[in-house]
Protein backbone atom coordinates (compact mmCIF):
# COMPACT_ATOMS: atom_id res chain seq x y z
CA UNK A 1 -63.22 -18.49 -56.64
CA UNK A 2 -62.20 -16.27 -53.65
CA UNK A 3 -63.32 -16.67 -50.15
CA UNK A 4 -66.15 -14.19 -49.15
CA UNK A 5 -65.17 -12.48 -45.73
CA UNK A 6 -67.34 -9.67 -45.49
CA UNK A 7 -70.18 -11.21 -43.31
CA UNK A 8 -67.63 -12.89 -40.76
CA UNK A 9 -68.27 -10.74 -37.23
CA UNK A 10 -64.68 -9.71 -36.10
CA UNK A 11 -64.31 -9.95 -31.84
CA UNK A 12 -61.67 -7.62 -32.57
CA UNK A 13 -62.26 -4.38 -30.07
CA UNK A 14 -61.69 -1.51 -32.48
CA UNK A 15 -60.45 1.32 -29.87
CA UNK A 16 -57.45 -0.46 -28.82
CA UNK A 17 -57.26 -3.50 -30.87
CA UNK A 18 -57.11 -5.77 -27.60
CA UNK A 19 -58.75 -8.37 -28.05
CA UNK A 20 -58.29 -11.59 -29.89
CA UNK A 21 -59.84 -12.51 -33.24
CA UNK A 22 -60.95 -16.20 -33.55
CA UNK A 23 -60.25 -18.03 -36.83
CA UNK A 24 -62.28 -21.39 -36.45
CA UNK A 25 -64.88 -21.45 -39.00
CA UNK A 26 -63.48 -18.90 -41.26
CA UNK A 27 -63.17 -21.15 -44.28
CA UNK A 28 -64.37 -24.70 -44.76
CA UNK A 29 -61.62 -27.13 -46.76
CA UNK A 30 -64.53 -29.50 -47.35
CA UNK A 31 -65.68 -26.80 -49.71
CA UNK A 32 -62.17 -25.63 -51.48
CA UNK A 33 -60.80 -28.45 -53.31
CA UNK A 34 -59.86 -26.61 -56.08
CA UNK A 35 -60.66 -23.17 -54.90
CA UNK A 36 -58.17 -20.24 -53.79
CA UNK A 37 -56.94 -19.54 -50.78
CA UNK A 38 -54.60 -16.62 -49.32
CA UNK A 39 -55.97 -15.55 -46.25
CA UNK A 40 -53.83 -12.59 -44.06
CA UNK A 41 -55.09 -10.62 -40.72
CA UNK A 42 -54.78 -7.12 -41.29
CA UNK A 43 -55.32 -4.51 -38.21
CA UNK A 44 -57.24 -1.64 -40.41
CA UNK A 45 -60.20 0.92 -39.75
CA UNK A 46 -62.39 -1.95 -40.32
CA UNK A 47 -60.97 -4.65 -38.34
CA UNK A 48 -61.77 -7.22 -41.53
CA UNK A 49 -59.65 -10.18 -42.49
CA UNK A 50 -58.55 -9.43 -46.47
CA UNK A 51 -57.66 -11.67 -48.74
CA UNK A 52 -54.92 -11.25 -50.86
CA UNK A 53 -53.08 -12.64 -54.09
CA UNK A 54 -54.43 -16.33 -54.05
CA UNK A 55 -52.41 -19.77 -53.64
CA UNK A 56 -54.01 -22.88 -55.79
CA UNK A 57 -55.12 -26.03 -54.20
CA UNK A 58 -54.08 -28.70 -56.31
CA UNK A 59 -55.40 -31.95 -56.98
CA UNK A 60 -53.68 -34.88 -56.55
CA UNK A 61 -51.46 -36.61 -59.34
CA UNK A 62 -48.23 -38.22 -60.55
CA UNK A 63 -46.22 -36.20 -62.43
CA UNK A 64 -43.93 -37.99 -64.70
CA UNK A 65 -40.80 -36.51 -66.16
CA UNK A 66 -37.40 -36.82 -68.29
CA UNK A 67 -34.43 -35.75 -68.53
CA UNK A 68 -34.55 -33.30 -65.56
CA UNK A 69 -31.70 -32.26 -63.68
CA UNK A 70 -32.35 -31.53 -59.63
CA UNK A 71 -30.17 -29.08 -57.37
CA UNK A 72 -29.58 -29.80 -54.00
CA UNK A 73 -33.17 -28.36 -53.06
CA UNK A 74 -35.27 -30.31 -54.89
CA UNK A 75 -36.21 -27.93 -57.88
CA UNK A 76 -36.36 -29.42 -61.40
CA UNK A 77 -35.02 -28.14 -64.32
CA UNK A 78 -35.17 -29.10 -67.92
CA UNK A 79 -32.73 -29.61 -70.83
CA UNK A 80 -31.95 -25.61 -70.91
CA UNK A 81 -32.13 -25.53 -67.15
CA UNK A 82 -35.48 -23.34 -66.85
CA UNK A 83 -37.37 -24.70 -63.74
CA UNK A 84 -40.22 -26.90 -63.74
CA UNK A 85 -43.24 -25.41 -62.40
CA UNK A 86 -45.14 -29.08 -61.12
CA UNK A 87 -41.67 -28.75 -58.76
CA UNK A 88 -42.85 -25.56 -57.29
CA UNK A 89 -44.88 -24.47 -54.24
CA UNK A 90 -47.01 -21.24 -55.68
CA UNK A 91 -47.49 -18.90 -58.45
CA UNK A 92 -44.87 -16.83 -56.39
CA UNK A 93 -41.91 -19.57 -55.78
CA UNK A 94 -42.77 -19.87 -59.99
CA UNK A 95 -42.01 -16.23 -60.60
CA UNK A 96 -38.82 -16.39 -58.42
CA UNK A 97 -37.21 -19.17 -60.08
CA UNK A 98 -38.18 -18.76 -63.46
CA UNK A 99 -36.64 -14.87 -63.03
CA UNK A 100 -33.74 -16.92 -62.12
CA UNK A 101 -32.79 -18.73 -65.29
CA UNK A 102 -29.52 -18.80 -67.01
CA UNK A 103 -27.88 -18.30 -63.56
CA UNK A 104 -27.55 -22.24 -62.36
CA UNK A 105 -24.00 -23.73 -63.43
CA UNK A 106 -25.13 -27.32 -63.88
CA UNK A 107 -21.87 -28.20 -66.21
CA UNK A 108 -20.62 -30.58 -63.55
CA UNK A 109 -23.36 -32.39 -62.95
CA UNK A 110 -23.13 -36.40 -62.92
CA UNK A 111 -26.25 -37.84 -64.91
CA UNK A 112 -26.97 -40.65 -63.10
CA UNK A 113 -29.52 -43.88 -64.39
CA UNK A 114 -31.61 -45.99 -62.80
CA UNK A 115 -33.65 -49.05 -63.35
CA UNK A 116 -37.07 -47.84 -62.10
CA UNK A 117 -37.38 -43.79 -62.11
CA UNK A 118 -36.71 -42.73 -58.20
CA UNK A 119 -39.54 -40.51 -56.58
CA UNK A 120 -38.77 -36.55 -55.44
CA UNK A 121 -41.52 -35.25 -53.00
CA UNK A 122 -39.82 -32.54 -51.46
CA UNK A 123 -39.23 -28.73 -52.30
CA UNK A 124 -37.18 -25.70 -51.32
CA UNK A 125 -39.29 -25.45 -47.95
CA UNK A 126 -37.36 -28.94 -47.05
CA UNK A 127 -35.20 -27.51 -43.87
CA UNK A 128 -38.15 -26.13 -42.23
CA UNK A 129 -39.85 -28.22 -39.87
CA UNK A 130 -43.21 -27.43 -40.10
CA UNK A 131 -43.10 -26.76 -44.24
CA UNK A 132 -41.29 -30.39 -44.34
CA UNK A 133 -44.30 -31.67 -41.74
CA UNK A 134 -47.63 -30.41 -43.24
CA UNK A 135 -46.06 -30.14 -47.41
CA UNK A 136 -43.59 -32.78 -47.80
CA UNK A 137 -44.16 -35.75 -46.06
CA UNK A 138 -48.13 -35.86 -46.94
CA UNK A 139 -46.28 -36.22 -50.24
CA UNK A 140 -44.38 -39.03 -49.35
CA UNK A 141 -47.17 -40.99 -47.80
CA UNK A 142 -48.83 -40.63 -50.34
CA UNK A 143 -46.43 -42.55 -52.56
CA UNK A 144 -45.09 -44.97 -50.04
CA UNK A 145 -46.52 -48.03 -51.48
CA UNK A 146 -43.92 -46.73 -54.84
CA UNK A 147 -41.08 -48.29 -52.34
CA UNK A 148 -42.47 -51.89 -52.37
CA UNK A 149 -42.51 -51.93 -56.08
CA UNK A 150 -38.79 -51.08 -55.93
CA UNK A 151 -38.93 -47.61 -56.92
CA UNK A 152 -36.36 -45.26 -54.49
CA UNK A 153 -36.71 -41.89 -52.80
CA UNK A 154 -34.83 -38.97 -53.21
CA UNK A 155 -33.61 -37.00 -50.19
CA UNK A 156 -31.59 -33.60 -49.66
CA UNK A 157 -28.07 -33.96 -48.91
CA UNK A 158 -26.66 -34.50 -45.58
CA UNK A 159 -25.31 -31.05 -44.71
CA UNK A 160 -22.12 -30.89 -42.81
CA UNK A 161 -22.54 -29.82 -39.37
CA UNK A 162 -20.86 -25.84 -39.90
CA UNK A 163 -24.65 -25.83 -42.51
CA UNK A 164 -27.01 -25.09 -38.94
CA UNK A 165 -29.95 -24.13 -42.19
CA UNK A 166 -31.96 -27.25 -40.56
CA UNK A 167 -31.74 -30.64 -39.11
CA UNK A 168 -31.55 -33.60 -41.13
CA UNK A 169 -32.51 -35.81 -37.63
CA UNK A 170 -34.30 -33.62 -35.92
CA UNK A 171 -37.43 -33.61 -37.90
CA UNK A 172 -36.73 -35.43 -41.23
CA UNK A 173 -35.48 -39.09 -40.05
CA UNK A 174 -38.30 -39.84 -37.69
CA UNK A 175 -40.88 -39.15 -40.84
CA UNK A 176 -38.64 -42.02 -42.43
CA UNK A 177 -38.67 -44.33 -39.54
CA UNK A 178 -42.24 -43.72 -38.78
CA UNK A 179 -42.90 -44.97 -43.04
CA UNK A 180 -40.25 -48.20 -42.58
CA UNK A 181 -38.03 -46.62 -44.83
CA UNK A 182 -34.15 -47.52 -44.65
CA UNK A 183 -31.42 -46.58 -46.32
CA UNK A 184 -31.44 -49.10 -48.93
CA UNK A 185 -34.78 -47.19 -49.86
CA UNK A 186 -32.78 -43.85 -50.42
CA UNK A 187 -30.69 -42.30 -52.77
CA UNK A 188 -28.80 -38.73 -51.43
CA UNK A 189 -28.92 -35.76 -54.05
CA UNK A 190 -24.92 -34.42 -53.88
CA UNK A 191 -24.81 -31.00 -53.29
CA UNK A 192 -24.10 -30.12 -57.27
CA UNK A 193 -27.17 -31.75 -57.90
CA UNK A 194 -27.65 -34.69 -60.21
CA UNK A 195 -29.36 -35.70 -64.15
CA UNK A 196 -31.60 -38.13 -64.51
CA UNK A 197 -33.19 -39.43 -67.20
CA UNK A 198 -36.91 -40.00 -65.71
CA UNK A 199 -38.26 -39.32 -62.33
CA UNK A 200 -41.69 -39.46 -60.78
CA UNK A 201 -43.22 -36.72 -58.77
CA UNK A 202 -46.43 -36.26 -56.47
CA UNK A 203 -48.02 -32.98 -56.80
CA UNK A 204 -48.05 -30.97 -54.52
CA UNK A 205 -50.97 -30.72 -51.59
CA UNK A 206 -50.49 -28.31 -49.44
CA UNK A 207 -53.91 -27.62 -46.79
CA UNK A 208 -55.81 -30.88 -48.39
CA UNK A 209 -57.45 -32.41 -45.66
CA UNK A 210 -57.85 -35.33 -47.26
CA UNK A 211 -53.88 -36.00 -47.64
CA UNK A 212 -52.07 -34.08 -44.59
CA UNK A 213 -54.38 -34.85 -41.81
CA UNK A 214 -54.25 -38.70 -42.34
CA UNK A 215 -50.37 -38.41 -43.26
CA UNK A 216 -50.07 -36.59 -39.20
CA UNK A 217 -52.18 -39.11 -38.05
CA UNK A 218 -49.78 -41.55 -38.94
CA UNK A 219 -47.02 -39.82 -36.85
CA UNK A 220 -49.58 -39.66 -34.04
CA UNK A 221 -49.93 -43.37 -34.13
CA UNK A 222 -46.74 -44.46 -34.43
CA UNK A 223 -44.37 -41.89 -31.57
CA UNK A 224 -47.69 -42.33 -29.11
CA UNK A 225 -46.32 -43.55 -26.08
CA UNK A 226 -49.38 -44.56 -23.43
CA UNK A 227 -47.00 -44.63 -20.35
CA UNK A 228 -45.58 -41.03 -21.67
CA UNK A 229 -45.50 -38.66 -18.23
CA UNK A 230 -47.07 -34.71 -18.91
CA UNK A 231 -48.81 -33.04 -16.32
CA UNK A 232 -50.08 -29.99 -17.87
CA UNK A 233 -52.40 -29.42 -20.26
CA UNK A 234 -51.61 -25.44 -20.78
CA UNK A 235 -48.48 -24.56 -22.92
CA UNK A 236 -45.96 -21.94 -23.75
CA UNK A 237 -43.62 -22.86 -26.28
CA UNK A 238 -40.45 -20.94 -26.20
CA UNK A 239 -38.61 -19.43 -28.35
CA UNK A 240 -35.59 -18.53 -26.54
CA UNK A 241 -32.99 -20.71 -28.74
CA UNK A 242 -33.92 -19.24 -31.87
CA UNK A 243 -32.57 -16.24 -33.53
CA UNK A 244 -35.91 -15.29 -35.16
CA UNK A 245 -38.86 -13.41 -34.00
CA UNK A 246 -38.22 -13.90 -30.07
CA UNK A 247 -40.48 -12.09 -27.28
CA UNK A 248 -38.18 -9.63 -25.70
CA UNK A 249 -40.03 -8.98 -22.43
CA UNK A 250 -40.97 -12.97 -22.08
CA UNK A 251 -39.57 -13.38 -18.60
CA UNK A 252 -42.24 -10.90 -17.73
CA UNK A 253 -44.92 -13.49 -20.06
CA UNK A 254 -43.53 -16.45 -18.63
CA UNK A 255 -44.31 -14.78 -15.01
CA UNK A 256 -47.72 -14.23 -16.12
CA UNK A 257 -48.55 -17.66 -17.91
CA UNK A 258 -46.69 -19.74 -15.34
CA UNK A 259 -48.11 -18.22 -11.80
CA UNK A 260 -51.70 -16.72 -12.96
CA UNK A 261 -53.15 -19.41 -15.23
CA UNK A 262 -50.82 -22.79 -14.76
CA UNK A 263 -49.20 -22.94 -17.76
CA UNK A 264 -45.57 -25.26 -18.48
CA UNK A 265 -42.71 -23.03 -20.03
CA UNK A 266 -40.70 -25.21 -22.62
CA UNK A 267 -38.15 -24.89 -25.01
CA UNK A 268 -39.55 -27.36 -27.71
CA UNK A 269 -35.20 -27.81 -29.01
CA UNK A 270 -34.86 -29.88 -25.45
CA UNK A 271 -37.02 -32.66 -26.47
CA UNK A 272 -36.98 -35.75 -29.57
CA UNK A 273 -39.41 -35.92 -32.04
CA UNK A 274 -41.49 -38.50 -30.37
CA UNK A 275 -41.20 -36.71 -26.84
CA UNK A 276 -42.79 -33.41 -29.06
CA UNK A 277 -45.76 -35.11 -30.48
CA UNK A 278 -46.65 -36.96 -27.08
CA UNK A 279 -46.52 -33.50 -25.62
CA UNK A 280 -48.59 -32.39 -27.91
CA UNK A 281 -50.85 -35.05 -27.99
CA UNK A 282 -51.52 -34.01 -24.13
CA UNK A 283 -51.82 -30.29 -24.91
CA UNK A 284 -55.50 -28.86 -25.24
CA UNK A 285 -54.48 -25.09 -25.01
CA UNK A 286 -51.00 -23.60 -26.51
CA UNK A 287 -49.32 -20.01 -26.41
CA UNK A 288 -46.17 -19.47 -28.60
CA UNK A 289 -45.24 -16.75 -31.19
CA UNK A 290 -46.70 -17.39 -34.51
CA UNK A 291 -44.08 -19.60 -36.21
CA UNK A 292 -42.50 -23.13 -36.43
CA UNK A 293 -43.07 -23.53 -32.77
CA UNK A 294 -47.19 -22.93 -32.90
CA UNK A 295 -47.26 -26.26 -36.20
CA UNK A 296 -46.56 -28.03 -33.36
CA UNK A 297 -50.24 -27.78 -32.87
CA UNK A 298 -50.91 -30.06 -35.61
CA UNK A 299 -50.33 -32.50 -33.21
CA UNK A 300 -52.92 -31.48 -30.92
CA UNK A 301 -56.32 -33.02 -30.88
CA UNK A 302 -59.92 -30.83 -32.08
CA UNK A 303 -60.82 -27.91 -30.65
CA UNK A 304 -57.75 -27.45 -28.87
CA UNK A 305 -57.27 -23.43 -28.38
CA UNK A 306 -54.42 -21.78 -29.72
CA UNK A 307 -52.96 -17.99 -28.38
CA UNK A 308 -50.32 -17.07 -31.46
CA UNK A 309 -48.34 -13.57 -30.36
CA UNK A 310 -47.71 -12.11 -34.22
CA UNK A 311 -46.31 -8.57 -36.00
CA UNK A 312 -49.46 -7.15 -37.63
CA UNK A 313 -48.20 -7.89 -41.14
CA UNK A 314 -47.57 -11.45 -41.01
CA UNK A 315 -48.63 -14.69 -43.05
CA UNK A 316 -51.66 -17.13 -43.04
CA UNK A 317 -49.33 -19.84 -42.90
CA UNK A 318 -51.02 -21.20 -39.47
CA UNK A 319 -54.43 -19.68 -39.92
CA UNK A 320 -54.83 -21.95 -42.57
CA UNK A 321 -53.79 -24.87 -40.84
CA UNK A 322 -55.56 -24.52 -37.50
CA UNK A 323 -58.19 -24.45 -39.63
CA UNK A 324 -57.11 -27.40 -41.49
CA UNK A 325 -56.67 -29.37 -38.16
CA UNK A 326 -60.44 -27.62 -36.92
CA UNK A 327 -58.78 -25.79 -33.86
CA UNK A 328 -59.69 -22.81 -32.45
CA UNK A 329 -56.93 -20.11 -33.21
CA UNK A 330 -57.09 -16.54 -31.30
CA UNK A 331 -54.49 -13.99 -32.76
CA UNK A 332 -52.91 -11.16 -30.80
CA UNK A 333 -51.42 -8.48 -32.66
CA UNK A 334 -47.91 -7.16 -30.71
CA UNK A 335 -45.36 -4.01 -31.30
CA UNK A 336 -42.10 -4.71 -32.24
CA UNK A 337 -39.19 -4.63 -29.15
CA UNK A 338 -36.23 -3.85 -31.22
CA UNK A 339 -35.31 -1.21 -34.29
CA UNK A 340 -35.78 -4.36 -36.73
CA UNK A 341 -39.23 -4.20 -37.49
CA UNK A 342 -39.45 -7.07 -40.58
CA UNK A 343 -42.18 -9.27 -40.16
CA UNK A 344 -39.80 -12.38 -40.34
CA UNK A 345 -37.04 -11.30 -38.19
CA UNK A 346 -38.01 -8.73 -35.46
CA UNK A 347 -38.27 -9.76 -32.06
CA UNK A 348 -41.70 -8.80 -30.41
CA UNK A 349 -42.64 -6.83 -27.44
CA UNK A 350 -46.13 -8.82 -25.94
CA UNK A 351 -48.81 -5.99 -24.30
CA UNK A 352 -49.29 -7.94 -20.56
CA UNK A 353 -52.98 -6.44 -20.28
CA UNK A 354 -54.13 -7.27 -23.46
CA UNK A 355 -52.56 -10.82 -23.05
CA UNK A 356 -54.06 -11.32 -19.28
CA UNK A 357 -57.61 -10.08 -21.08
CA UNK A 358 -57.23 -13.08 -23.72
CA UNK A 359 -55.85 -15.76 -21.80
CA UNK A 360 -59.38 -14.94 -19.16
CA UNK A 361 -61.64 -15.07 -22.76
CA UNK A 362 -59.53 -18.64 -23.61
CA UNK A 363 -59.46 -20.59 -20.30
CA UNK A 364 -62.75 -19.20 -19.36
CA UNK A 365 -61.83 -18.04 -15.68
CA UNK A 366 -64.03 -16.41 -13.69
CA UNK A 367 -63.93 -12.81 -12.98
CA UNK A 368 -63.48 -12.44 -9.63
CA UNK A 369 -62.81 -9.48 -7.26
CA UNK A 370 -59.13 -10.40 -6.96
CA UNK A 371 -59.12 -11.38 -11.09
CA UNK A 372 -59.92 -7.52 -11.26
CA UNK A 373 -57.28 -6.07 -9.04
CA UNK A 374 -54.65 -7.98 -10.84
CA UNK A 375 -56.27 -7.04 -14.01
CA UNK A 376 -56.03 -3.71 -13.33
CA UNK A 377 -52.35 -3.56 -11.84
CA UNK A 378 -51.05 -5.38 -15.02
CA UNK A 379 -52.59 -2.74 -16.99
CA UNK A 380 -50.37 -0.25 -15.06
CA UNK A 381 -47.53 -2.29 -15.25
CA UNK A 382 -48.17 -2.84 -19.14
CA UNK A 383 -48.41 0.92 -19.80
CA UNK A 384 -45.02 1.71 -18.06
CA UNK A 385 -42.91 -1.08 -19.94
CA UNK A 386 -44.46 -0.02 -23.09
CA UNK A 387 -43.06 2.80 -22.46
CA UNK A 388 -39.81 1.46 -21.27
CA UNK A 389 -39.74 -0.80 -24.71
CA UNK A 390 -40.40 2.09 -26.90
CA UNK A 391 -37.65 4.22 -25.57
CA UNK A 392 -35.23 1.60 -24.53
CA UNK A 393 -34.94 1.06 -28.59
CA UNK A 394 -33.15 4.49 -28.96
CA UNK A 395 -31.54 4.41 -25.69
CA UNK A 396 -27.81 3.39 -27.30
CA UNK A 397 -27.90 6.47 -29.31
CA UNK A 398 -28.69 9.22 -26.89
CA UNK A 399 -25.99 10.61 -24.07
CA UNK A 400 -26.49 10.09 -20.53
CA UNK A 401 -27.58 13.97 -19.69
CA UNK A 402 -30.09 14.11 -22.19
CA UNK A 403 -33.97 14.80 -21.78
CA UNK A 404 -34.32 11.20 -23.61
CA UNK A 405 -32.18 9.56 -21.07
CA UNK A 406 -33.70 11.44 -17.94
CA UNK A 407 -37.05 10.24 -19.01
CA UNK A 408 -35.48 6.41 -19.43
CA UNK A 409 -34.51 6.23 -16.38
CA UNK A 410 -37.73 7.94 -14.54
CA UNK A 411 -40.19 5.54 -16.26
CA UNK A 412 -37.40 2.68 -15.22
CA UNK A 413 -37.57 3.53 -11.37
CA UNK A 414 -41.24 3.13 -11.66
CA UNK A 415 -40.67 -0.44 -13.27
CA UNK A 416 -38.14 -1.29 -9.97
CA UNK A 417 -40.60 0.01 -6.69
CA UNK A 418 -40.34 -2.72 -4.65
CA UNK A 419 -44.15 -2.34 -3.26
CA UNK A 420 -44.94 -3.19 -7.14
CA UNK A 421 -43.14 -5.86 -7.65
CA UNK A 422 -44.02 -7.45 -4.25
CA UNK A 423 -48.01 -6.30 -5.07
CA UNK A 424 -47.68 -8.50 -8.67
CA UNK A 425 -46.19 -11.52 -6.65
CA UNK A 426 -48.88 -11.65 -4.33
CA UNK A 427 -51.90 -11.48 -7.17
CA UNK A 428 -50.53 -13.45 -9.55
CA UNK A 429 -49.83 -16.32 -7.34
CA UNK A 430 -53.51 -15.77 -6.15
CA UNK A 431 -55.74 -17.51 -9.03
CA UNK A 432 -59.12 -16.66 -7.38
C-alpha cells in the first residue's frame, strides 16, 4: 500500500518557491505498520510531495541463524558467503550486497564458539550517529533483557584513531552505559570479521513508533540533568566542523538568526552526549541543514518546530522521523554555493529573504513597520549575494580583465557600502 498525497494542500508559493512546506500530518505511523513508505520533496510544476520506490516496515522478530560469518560491519553471510538479507536495511542495501558476492576474502577468518549464541543488532549504517540512534539501538533495547540470561552483544571494532569514519565514544558508548551494559557483556568483531556457528538477530525497525520512540525515551531519562543551565529555547546547529554539506554564506545566517530572532549558534562537536540531549530537551524550535545535526531533534519534545536548509533532491530520512517524533518540520529548498552540486556533499548557499520570510511564519512575529523595512532590505541584500554566489563559483577560472571579473567585482562593491552594512546593523538588532 502506498501513501496517497494528492489531497495534501502544499504552502509552497509556486512563483518563487519561498516559502516553507510543513510536513506534520503528512503520514500517520499509527496507520503503517506494515505499509510502505518512501517519501521525498520534490520542487516541480506542481509543488506535490512524490513518492518514490518504497522501503518496508517490518514487524518485529528474532531471527535465528547458523553458521554465518560477519565482517567488520555487521552484514551476514552464509556458507558460500552470499549476504543475508534479515541483516540488511532495504530492498536497496539487498541489491548492493548481493551484486557484491564472490568479492569478500573470508579465508582468514577465525570461527569462533560460544556457549549461548551472542546477539548482532547493528548494520552498515553503524558509524553514523543518527542511523546508529533511531535504527540500531531501538534494536538493542529491544533485546536487552537477552543480557541477563547470559547471552552477549556484538559490537563493531574499535577503529584506530587515523579511521575518523565515526566515533566509537561519541555516540555509541553512552547508548551502552545508558542500558547497564559493561564490557563483560561484549564481544568486539576483529576487523577480518569472525564465524560463528549460531547467532541471534532482531529485525530490523526502522520508523516504528512503537520501538524507537520508547528506546529515545530511555536516553531522555537517563542523561536528563534537572540542574542542567540553557537559556535559549531557539537553535542553530552548526555545521562548521564537518566536511559535508556546510552553508557557505552562514556568517551572514548566523547574523540573521542570532540578532533578528534570538537564536544560540552552536557547534553540536563541542558538547558530550548527555550535554546534547539536555540541550535538546530545552529546545522547542531548531534551524540546521538537513542532516545528522537536525536527528538531534529526536530529542526534542512534541510540536517542537523544525527549519531544515536542504538541496532540492535530497532524502526523507528526517521527514519521516519528525513525523515519527509528531514535530512540526518546515523545509526550505537552497542553491548550491560551490561547483559540487551532489546532494550528499555540496555545500549550500541559504536565500536570506526567503529564510527571514520563514523564520516570521515559524516564531509567529508580528509584522511590524520596522519588520517590513528590514524585510525588504534583506531582500536587496539577498539578490546581490546571489549574485555574488553564482559568479564567485567561476571566479578561479576567469582572468582579472575580463567582462566576468569586472562584473564580480561591481556586484562585490555593492555587497561592501558601508551605509548598507551599517543600515542591516541597525534593523536587525531592532526586533520590533
Amino acid at each position: 500500500m502506498k501513501i496517497e498525497l494528492k489531497s495534501l494542500e502544499s504552502s509552497l508559493n509556486h512563483a518563487a518557491c519561498k516559502i516553507i512546506l510543513e510536513t506534520k500530518g503528512m503520514f500517520s505511523f499509527e496507520k503503517f505498520v506494515k505499509n510502505y513508505l518512501n517519501v521525498k520533496f520534490e520542487e516541480n510544476n506542481h509543488d506535490e510531495l512524490t513518492v518514490f520506490p518504497p522501503i518496508f516496515l517490518q514487524e518485529y522478530q528474532l531471527f535465528s541463524h547458523k553458521n554465518v560469518i560477519i565482517d567488520r560491519y555487521g552484514i551476514l553471510y552464509d556458507e558460500q558467503n552470499i549476504p543475508i538479507p534479515d541483516a540488511l536495511n532495504t530492498y536497496e542495501d539487498i541489491d548492493n550486497y548481493v551484486s557484491d558476492c564472490g568479492m569478500k576474502d573470508f579465508s582468514n577468518v577465525e570461527e569462533i564458539h560460544f556457549e549461548k549464541p551472542p546477539v548482532l543488532f547493528f548494520d552498515h549504517y553503524f558509524y553514523n550517529f543518527g542511523h546508529f540512534l533511531t535504527e540500531a539501538y531501538p534494536r538493542l533495547f529491544l533485546v536487552k533483557d537477552l543480557l541477563k540470561k547470559g547471552h552477549k552483544i556484538l559490537l563493531p571494532p574499535k577503529l584506530s584513531n587515523e579511521d575518523k569514519r565515526y566515533d566509537y565514544y561519541q555516540h555509541i558508548q553512552p547508548c551502552l552505559d545508558a542500558l547497564g551494559i559493561t564490557d563483560k557483556d561484549i564481544i568486539q568483531i576483529p576487523k577480518q570479521g569472525v564465524k560463528l556457528s549460531s547467532l541471534i538477530m532482531p529485525s530490523h525497525v526502522k520508523f516504528r513508533e512503537d520501538y524507537v520512540i520508547p528506546a529515545i525515551n530511555h536516553l531522555k531519562d537517563y542523561f536528563y540533568e534537572p540542574s542542567f543551565e540553557w537559556k535559549s529555547d531557539k537553535l542553530y546547529i552548526s555545521r562548521r566542523d564537518t566536511s559535508l554539506r556546510k552553508i557557505t554564506n552562514e556568517e551572514k545566517v548566523e547574523f540573521l538568526l542570532r540578532n533578528y530572532f534570538g537564536f544560540k549558534v552552536i557547534a553540536m562537536s563541542d558538547y558530550s552526549f548527555k550535554e546534547k540531549i539536555n540541550i535538546m530537551m530545552r529546545v522547542n524550535t531548531l534551524v540546521s541543514v538537513d542532516s545528522s545535526s537536525l536527528i538531534n531533534c529526536i530529542f526534542m519534545n512534541e510540536n517542537a518546530q523544525i527549519l531544515g536548509l536542504r538541496p532540492k533532491e535530497f532524502g526523507f530520512f528526517n521527514i519521516a522521523l519528525t513525523s515519527l517524533f509528531n514535530q512540526k518540520l518546515f523545509l526550505q529548498i537552497c542553491k548550491f554555493g560551490t561547483l559540487d552540486t551532489h546532494h550528499f556533499s555540496g555545500h549550500l548557499f541559504v536565500d536570506l529573504a526567503k529564510l527571514f520570510e520563514n523564520l516570521l511564519a515559524i516564531t509567529n512575529q508580528p509584522k511590524t513597520c520596522k519588520t517590513r523595512i528590514a524585510y525588504l532590505f534583506i531582500k536587496y541584500y539577498s539578490l546581490l549575494t546571489d549574485q555574488l554566489n553564482e559568479l564567485n563559483k567561476w571566479r578561479l577560472q576567469k582572468t582579472e580583465d575580463s567582462p566576468f571579473m569586472q562584473k564580480y567585482l561591481r556586484v562585490k562593491r555593492n555587497l561592501n557600502l558601508s551605509g548598507l552594512k551599517k543600515l542591516a546593523k541597525i534593523l536587525l538588532k531592532t526586533r520590533n
